[in-house]
C-alpha atoms as a PDB file:
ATOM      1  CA  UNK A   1     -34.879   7.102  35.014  1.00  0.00           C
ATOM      2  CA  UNK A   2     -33.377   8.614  31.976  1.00  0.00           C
ATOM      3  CA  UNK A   3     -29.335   8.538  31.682  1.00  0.00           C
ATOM      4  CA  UNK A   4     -27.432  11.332  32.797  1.00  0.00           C
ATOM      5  CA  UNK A   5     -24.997  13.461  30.886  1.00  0.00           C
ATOM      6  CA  UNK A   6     -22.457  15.053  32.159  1.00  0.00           C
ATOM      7  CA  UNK A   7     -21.455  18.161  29.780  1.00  0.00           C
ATOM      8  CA  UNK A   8     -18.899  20.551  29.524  1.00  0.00           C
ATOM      9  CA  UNK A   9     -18.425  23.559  31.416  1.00  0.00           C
ATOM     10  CA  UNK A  10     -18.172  26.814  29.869  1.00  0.00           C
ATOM     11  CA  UNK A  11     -14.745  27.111  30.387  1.00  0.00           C
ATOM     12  CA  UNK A  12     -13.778  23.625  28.872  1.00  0.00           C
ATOM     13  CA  UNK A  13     -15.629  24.269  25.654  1.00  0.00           C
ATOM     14  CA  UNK A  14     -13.662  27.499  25.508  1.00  0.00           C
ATOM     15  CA  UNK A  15     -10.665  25.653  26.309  1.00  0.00           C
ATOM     16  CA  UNK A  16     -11.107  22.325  24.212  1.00  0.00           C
ATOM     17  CA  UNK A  17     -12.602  24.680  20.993  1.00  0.00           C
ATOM     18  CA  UNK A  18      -9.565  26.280  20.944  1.00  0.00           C
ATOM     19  CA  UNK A  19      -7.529  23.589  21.295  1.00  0.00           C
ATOM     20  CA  UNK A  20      -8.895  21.643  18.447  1.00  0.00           C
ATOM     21  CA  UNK A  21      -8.895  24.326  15.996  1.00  0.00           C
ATOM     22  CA  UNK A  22      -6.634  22.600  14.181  1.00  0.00           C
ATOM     23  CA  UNK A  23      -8.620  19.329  13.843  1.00  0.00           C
ATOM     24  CA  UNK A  24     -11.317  21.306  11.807  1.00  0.00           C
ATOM     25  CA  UNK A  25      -9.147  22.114   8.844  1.00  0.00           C
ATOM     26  CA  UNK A  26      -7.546  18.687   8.943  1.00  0.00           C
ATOM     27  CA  UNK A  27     -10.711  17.030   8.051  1.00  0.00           C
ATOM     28  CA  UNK A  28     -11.539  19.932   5.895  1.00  0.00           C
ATOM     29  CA  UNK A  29      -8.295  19.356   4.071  1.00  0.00           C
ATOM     30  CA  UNK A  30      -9.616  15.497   3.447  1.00  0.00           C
ATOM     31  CA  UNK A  31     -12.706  17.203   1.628  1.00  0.00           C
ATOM     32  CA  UNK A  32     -11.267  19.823  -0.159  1.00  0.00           C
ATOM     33  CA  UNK A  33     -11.539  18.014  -3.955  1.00  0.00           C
ATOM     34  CA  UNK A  34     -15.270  17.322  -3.595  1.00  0.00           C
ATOM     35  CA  UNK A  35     -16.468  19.998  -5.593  1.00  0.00           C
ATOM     36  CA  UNK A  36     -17.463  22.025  -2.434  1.00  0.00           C
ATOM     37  CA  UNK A  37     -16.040  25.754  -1.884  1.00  0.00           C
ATOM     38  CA  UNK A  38     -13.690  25.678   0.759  1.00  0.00           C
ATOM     39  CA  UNK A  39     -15.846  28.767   2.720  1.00  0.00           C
ATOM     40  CA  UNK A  40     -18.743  26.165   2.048  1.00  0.00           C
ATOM     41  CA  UNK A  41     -16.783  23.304   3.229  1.00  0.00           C
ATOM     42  CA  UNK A  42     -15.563  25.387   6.519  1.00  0.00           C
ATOM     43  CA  UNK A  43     -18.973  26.309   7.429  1.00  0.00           C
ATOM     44  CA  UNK A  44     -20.479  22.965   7.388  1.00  0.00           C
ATOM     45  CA  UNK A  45     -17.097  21.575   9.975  1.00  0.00           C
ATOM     46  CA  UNK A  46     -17.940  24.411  12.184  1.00  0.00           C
ATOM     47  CA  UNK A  47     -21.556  23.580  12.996  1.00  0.00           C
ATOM     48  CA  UNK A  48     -20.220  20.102  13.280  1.00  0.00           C
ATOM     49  CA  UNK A  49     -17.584  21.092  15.577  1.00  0.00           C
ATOM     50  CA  UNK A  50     -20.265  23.235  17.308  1.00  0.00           C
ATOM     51  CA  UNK A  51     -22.589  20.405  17.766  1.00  0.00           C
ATOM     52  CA  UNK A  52     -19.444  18.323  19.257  1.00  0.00           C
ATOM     53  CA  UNK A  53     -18.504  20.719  22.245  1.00  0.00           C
ATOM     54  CA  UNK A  54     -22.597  21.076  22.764  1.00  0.00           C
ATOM     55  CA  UNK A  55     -23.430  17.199  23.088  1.00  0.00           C
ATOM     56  CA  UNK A  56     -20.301  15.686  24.238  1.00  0.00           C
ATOM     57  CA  UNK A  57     -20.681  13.204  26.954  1.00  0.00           C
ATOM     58  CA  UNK A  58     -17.836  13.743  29.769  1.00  0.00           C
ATOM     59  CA  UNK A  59     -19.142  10.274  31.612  1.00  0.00           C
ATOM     60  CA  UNK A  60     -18.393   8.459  28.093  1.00  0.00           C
ATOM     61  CA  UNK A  61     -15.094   6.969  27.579  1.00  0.00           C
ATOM     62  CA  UNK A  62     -14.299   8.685  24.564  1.00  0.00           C
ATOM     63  CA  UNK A  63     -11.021  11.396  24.130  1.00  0.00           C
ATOM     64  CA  UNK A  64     -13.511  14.909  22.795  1.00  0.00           C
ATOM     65  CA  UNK A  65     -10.879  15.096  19.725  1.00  0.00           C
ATOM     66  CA  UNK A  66     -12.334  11.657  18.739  1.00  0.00           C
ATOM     67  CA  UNK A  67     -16.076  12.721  19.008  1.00  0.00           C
ATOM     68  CA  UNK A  68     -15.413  15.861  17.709  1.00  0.00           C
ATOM     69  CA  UNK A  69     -13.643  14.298  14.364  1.00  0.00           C
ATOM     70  CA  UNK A  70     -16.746  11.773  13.964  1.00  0.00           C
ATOM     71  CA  UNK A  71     -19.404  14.943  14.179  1.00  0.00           C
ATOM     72  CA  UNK A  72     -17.263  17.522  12.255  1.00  0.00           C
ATOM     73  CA  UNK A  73     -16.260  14.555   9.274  1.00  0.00           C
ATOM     74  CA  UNK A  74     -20.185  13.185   9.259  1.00  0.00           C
ATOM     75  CA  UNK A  75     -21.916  16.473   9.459  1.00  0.00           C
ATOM     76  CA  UNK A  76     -19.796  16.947   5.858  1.00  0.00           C
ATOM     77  CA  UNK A  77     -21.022  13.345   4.719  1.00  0.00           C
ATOM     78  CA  UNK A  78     -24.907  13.959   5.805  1.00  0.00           C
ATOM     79  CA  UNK A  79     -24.582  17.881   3.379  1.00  0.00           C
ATOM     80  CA  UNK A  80     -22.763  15.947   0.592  1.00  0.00           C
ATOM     81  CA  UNK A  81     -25.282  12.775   0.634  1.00  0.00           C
ATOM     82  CA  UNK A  82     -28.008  15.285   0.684  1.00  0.00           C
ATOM     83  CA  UNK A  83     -26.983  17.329  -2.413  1.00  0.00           C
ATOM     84  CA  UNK A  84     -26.275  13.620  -4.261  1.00  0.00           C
ATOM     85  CA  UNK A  85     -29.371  11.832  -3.037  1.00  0.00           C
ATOM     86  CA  UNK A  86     -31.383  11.909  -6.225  1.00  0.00           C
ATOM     87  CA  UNK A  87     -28.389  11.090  -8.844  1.00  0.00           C
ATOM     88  CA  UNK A  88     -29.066   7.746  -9.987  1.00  0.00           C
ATOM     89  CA  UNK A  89     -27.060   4.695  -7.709  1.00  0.00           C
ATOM     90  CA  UNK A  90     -25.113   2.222  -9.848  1.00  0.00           C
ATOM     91  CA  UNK A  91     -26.080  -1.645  -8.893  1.00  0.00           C
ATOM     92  CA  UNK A  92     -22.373  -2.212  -8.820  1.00  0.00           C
ATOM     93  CA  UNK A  93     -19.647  -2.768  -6.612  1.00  0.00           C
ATOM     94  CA  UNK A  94     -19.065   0.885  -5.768  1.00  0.00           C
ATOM     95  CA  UNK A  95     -22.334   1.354  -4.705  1.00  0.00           C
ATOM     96  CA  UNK A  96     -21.864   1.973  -1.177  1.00  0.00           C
ATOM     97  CA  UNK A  97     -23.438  -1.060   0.606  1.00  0.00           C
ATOM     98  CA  UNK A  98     -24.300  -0.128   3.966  1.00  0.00           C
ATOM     99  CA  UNK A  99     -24.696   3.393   6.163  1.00  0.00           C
ATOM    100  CA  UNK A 100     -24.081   3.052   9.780  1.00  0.00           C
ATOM    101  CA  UNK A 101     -25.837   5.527  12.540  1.00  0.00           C
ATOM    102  CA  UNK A 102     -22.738   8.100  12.253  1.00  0.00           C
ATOM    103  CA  UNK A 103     -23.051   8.338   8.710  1.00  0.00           C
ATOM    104  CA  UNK A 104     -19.954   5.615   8.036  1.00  0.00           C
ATOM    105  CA  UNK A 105     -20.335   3.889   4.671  1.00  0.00           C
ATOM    106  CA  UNK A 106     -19.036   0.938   3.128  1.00  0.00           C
ATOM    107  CA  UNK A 107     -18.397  -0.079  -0.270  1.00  0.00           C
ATOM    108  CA  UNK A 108     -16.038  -3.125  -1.915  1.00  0.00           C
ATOM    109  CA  UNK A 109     -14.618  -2.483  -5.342  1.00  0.00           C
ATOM    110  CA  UNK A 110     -12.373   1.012  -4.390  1.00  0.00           C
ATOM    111  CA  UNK A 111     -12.102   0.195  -1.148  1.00  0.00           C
ATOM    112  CA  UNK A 112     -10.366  -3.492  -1.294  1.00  0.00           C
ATOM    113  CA  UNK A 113      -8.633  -1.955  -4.950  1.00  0.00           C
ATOM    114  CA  UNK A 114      -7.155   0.627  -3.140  1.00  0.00           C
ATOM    115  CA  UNK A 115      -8.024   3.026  -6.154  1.00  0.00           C
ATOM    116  CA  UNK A 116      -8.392   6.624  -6.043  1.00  0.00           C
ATOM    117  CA  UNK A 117     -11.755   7.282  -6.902  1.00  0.00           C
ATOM    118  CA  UNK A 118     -12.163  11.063  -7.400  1.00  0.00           C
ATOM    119  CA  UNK A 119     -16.000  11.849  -8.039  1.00  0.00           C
ATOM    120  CA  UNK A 120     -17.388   8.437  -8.143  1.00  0.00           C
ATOM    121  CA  UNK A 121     -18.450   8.484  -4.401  1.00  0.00           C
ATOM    122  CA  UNK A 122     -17.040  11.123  -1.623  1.00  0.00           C
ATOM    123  CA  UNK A 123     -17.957   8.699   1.006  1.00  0.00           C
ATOM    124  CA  UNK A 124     -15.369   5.767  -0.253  1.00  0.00           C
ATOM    125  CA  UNK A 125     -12.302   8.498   0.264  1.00  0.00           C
ATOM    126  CA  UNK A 126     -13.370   8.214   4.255  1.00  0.00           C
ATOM    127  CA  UNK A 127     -13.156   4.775   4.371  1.00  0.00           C
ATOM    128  CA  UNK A 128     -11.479   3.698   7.955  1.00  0.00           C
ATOM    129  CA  UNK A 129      -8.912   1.374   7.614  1.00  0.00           C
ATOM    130  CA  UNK A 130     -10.342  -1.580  10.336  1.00  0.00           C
ATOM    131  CA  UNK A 131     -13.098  -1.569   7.049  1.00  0.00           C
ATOM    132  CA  UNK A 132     -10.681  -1.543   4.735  1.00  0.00           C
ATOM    133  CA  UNK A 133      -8.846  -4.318   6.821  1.00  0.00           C
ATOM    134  CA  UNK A 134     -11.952  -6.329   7.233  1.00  0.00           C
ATOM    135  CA  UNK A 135     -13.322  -6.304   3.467  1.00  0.00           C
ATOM    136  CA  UNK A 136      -9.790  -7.608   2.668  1.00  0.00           C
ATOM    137  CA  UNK A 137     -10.457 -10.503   5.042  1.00  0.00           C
ATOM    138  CA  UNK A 138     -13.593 -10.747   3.896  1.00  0.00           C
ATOM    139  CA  UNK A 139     -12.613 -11.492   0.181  1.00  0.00           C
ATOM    140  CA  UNK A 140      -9.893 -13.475   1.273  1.00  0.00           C
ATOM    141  CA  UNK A 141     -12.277 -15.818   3.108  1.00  0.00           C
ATOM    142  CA  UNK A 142     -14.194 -16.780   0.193  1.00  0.00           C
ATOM    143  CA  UNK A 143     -13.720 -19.698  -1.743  1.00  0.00           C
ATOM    144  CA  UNK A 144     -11.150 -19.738  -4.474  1.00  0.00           C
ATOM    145  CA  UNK A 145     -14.250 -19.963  -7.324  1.00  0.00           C
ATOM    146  CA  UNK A 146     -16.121 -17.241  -5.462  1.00  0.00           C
ATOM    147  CA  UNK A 147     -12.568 -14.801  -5.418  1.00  0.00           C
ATOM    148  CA  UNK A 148     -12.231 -15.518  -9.121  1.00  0.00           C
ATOM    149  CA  UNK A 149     -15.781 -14.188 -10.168  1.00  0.00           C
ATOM    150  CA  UNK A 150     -16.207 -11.526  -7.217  1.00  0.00           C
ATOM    151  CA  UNK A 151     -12.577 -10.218  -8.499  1.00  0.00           C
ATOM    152  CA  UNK A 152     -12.358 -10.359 -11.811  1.00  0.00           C
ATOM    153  CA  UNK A 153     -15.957  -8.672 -11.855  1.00  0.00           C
ATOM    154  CA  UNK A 154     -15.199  -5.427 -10.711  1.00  0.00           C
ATOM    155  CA  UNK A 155     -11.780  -5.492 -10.917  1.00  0.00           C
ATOM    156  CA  UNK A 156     -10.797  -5.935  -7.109  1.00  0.00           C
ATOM    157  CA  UNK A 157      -6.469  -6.048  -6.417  1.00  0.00           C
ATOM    158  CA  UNK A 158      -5.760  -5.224 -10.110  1.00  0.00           C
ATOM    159  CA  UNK A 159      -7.559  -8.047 -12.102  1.00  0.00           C
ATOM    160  CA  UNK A 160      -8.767  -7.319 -15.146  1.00  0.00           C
ATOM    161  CA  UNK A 161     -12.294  -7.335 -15.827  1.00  0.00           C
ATOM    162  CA  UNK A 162     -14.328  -9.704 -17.456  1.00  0.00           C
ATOM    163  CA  UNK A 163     -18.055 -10.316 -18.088  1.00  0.00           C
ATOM    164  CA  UNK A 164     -20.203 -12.995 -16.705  1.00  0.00           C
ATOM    165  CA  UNK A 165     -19.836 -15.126 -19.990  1.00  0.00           C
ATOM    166  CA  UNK A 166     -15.643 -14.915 -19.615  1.00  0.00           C
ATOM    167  CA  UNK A 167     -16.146 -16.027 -16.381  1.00  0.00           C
ATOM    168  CA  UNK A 168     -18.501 -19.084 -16.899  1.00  0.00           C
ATOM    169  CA  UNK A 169     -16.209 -19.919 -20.238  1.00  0.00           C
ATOM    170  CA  UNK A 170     -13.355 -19.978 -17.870  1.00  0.00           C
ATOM    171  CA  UNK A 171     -13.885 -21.983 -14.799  1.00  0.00           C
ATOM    172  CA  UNK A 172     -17.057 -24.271 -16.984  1.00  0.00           C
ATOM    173  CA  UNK A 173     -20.283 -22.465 -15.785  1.00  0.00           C
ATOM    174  CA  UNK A 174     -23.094 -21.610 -16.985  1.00  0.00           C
ATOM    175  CA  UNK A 175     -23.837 -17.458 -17.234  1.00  0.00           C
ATOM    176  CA  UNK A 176     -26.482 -18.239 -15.400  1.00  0.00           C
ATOM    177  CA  UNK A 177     -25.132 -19.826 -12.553  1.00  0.00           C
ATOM    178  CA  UNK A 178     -21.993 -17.081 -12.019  1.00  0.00           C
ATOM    179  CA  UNK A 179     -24.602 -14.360 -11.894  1.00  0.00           C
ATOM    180  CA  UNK A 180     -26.347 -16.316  -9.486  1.00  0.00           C
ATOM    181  CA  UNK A 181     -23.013 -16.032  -7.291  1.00  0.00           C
ATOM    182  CA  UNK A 182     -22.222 -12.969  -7.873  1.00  0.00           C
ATOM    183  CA  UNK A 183     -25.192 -12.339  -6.217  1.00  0.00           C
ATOM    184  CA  UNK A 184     -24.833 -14.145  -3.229  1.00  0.00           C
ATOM    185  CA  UNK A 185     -21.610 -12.889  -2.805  1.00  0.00           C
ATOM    186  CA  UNK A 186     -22.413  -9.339  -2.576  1.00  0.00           C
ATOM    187  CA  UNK A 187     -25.231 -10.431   0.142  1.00  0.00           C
ATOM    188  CA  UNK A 188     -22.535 -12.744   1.952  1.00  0.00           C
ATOM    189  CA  UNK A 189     -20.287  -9.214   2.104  1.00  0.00           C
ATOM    190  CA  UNK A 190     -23.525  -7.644   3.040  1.00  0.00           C
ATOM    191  CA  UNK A 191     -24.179  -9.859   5.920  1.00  0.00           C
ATOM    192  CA  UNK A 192     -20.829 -10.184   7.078  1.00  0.00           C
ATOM    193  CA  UNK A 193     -20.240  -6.322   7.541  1.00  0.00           C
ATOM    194  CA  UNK A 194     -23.290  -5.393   8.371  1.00  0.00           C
ATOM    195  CA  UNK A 195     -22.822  -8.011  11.681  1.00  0.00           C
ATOM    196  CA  UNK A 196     -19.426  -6.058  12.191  1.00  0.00           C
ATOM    197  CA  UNK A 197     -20.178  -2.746  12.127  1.00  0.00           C
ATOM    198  CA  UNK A 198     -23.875  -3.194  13.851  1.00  0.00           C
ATOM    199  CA  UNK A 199     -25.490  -2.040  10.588  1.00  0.00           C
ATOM    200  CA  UNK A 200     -29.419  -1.081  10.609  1.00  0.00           C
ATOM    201  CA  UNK A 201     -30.166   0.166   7.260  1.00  0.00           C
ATOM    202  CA  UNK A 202     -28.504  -1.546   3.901  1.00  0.00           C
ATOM    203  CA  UNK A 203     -28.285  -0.518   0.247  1.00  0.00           C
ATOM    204  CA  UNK A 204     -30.482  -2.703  -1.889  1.00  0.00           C
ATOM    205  CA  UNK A 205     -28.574  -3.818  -4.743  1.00  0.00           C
END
């Protein structure tokens, strides 16, 4: 026996569309330097938003403003990955690493620098903060030889950046064996957010 759903009525999708009006141009405000037309941009939230008050779940325990910010914000993400999905992906640490089932994505270096990253990726500027939170516990976590590479890498909290062969030169390791970390690293940050945020499909970098 299949699950029921329990939509809305008529009258509360007139009511609730009207009343969130405002929500639309809020997130359409957060997208409004990504090289989209704002007419372009307003379009693509309104079949979002129309998608929202057509599949929302009244049995769920979910407010429709939230459900309706999650369709609206990753029907934008899913037109914008679409136009950028054969531009080449950087094996770096703003490659996003992971893609969720709602369209969230992760990344590391802009997210845990706090940088503003204009046109490098779209999806990093929608970042939640519990990720944000979590990648910073993440690095935190690691060991302090695995911090000093992982950081001074790509530049994470300020540090400046240095190449594999500063790195070995300055904690006595081979080239070698700091790219080997680097590495595993990335894959430990991998793992761990992927268990977080129930991740099915991950980035190969």
């Amino acid at each position: 026996m299949g699950v029921m759903i329990l939509p809305l009525s008529p009258e509360e999708k007139d009511r609730l569309a009207e009343e969130n009006i405002p929500l639309v141009y809020f997130i359409i405000k957060k997208f409004q330097n990504t090289g989209i037309s704002e007419d372009e941009l307003e379009s693509i939230a309104f079949v979002g938003y129309a998608k929202a008050l057509h599949e929302f779940d009244k049995s769920r325990n979910v407010k429709f403003s939230t459900f309706a910010f999650n369709c609206i914000r990753n029907e934008i993400l899913f037109n914008l990955r679409k136009e950028k999905k054969h531009r080449e992906k950087n094996t770096s640490m703003d490659t996003p690493l992971s893609v969720d089932k709602n369209g969230n994505t992760l990344s590391i270096a802009s997210t845990i620098s706090g940088e503003d990253v204009g046109e490098k990726s779209v999806e990093e500027q929608v970042i939640t903060e519990e990720a944000v939170q979590h990648l910073k516990e993440i690095i935190d976590s690691l060991s302090e030889t695995e911090k000093y590479i992982i950081t001074h890498r790509f530049g994470i909290n300020g540090a400046p950046v240095k190449t594999q062969k500063d790195i070995a030169d300055y904690i006595g390791m081979s080239q070698a064996n700091v790219s080997k970390l680097e590495k595993n690293i990335i894959e430990k940050i991998r793992r761990l957010l992927g268990s977080r945020y129930k991740i099915k499909e991950l980035f190969n970098i």
